[in-house]
C-alpha atoms as a PDB file:
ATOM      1  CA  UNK A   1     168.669 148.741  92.483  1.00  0.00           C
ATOM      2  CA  UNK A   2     172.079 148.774  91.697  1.00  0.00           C
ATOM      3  CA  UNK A   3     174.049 147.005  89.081  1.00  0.00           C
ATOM      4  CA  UNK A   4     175.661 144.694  91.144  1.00  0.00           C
ATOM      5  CA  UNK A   5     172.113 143.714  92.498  1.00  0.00           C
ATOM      6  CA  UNK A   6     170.129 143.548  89.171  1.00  0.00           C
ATOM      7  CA  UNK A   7     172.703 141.267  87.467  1.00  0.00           C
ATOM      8  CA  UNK A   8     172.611 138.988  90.718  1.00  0.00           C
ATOM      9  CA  UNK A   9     168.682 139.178  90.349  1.00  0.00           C
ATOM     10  CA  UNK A  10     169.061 138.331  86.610  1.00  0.00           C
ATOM     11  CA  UNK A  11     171.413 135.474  87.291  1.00  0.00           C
ATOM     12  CA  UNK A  12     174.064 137.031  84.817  1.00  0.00           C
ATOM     13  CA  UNK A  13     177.545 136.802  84.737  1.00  0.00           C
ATOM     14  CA  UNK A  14     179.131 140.023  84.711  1.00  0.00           C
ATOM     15  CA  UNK A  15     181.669 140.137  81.871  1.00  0.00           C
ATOM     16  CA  UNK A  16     183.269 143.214  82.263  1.00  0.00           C
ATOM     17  CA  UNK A  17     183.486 144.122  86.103  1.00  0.00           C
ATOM     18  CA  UNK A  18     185.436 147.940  86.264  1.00  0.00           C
ATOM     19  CA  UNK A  19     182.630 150.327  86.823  1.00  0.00           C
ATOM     20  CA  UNK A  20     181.161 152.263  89.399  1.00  0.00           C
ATOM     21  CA  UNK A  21     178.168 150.500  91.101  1.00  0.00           C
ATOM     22  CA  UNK A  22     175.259 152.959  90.985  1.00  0.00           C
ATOM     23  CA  UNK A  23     171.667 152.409  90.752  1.00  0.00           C
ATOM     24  CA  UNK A  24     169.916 152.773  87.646  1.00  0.00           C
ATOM     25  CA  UNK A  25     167.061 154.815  86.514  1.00  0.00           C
ATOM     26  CA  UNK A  26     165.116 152.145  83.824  1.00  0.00           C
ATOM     27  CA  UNK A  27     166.059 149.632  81.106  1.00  0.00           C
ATOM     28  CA  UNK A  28     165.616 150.449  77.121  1.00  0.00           C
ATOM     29  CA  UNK A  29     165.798 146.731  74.879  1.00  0.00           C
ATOM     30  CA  UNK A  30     166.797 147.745  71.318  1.00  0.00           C
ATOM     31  CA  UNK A  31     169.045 145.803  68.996  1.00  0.00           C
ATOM     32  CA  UNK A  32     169.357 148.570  66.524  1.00  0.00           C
ATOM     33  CA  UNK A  33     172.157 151.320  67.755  1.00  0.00           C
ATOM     34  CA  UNK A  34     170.195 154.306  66.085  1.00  0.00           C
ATOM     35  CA  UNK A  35     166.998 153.683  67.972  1.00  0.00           C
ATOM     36  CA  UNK A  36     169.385 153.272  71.418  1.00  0.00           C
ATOM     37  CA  UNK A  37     170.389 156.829  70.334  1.00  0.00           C
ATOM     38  CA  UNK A  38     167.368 158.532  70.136  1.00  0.00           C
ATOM     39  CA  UNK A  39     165.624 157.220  72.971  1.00  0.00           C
ATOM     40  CA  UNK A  40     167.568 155.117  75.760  1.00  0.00           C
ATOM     41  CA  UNK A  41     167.707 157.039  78.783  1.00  0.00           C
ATOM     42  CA  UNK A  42     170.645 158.463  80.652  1.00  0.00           C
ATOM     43  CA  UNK A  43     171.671 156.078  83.522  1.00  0.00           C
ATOM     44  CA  UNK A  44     169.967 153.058  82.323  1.00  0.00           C
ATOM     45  CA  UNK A  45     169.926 149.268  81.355  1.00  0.00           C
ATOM     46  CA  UNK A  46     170.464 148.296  77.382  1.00  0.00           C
ATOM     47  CA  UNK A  47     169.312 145.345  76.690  1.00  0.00           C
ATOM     48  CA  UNK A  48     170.279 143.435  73.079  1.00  0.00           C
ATOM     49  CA  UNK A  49     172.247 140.627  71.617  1.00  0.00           C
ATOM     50  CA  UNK A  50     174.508 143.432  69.748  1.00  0.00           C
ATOM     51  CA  UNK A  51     177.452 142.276  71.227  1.00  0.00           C
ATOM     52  CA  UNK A  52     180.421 144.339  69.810  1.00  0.00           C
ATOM     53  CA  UNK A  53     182.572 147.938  70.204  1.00  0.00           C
ATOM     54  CA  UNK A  54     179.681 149.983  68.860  1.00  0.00           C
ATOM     55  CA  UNK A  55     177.540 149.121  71.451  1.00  0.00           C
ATOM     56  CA  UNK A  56     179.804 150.164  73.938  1.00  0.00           C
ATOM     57  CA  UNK A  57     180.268 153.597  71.736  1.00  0.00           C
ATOM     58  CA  UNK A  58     176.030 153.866  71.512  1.00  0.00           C
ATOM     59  CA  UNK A  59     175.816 153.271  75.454  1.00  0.00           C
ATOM     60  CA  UNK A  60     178.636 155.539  75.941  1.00  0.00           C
ATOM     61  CA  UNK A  61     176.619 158.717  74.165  1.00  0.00           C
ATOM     62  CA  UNK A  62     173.849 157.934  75.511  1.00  0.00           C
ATOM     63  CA  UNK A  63     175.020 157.891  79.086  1.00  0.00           C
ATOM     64  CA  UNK A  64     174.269 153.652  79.611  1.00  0.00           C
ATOM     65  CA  UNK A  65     175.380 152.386  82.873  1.00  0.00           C
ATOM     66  CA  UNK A  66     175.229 148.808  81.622  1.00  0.00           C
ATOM     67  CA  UNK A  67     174.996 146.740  78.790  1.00  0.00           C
ATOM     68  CA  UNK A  68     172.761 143.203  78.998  1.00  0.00           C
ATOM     69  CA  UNK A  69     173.797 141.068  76.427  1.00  0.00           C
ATOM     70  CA  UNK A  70     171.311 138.122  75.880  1.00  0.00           C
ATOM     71  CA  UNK A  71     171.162 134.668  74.472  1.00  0.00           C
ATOM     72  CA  UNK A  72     174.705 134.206  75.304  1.00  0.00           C
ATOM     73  CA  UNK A  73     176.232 135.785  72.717  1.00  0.00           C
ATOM     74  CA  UNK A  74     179.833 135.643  72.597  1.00  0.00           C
ATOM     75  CA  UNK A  75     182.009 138.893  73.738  1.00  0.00           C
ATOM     76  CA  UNK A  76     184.669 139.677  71.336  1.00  0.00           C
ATOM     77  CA  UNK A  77     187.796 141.550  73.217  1.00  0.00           C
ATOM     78  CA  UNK A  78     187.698 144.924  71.773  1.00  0.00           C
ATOM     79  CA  UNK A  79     183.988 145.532  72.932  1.00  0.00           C
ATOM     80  CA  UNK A  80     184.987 144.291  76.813  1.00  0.00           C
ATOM     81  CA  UNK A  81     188.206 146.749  76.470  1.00  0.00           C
ATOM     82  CA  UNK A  82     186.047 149.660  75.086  1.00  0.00           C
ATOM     83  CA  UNK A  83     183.688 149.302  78.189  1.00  0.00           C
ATOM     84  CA  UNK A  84     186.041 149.306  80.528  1.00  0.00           C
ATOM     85  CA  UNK A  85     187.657 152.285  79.191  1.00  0.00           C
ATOM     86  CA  UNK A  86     184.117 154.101  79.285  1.00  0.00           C
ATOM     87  CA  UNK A  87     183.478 152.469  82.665  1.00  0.00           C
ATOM     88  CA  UNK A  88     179.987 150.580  81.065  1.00  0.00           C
ATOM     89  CA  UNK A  89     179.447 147.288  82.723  1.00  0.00           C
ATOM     90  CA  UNK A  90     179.057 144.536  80.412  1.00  0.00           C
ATOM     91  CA  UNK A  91     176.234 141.605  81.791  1.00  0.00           C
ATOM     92  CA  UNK A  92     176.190 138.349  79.735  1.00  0.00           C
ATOM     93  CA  UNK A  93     173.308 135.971  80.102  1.00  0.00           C
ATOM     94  CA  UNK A  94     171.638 133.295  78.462  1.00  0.00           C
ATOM     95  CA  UNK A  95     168.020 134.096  78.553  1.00  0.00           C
ATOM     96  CA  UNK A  96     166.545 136.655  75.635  1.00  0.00           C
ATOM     97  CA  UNK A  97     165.800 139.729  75.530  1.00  0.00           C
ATOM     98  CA  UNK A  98     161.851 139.784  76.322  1.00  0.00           C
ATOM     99  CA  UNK A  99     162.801 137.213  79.166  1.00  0.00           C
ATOM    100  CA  UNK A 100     165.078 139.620  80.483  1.00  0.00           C
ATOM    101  CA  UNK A 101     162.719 143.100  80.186  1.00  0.00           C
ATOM    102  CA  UNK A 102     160.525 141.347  81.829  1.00  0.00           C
ATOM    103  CA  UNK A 103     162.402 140.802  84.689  1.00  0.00           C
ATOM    104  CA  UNK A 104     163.986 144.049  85.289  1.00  0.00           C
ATOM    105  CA  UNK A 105     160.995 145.907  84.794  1.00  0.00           C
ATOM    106  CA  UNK A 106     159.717 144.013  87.689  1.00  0.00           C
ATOM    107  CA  UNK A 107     162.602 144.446  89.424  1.00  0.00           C
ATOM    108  CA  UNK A 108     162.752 148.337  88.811  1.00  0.00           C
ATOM    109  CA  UNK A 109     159.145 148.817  89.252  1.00  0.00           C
ATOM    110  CA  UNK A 110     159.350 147.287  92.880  1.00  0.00           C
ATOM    111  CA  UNK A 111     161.591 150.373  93.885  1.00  0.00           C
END
């Protein structure tokens, strides 16, 4: 499943569009950056409400394809502009975050 697809299977808007569309290899949900660090995986989903630049630095290390922010949390400027300079979509949805792991572990477990 690619990002395009997941994000149309979540029903989320994608906020920051300027990335390349590959598929991704799981989902880590984490609202605290260190914890992303040490154990999202390369390629993958984050999904948390932390909606500003140092996300987008944190997926960025990590190798993060995409970023899920949940319960509609506003996007502040600087955080869209970092991910399109690292080339990180940004998803923004309303639903939270155990709503949303559910759903794309289903979705990724189907493939």
């Amino acid at each position: 499943m690619t990002i395009r697809e997941a994000a149309a299977a979540l029903g989320a808007d994608i906020a920051q569009g300027k990335f390349e569309d590959s598929p991704l290899s799981g989902a880590y949900t984490s609202d605290l950056l260190s914890d992303v660090m040490a154990n999202a995986k390369d390629g993958g989903a984050l999904i948390t409400i932390q909606a500003h630049k140092n996300t987008v630095a944190v997926a960025s290390l990590v190798n993060i394809a995409v970023i899920v922010v949940c319960n509609s949390r506003p996007l502040p400027p600087d955080m869209l502009e970092a991910a399109r300079d690292e080339g990180i979509a940004v998803l923004l949805t309303r639903e939270n975050q155990f709503t949303v792991s559910g759903k794309l572990y289903n979705l990724l477990r189907k493939e």
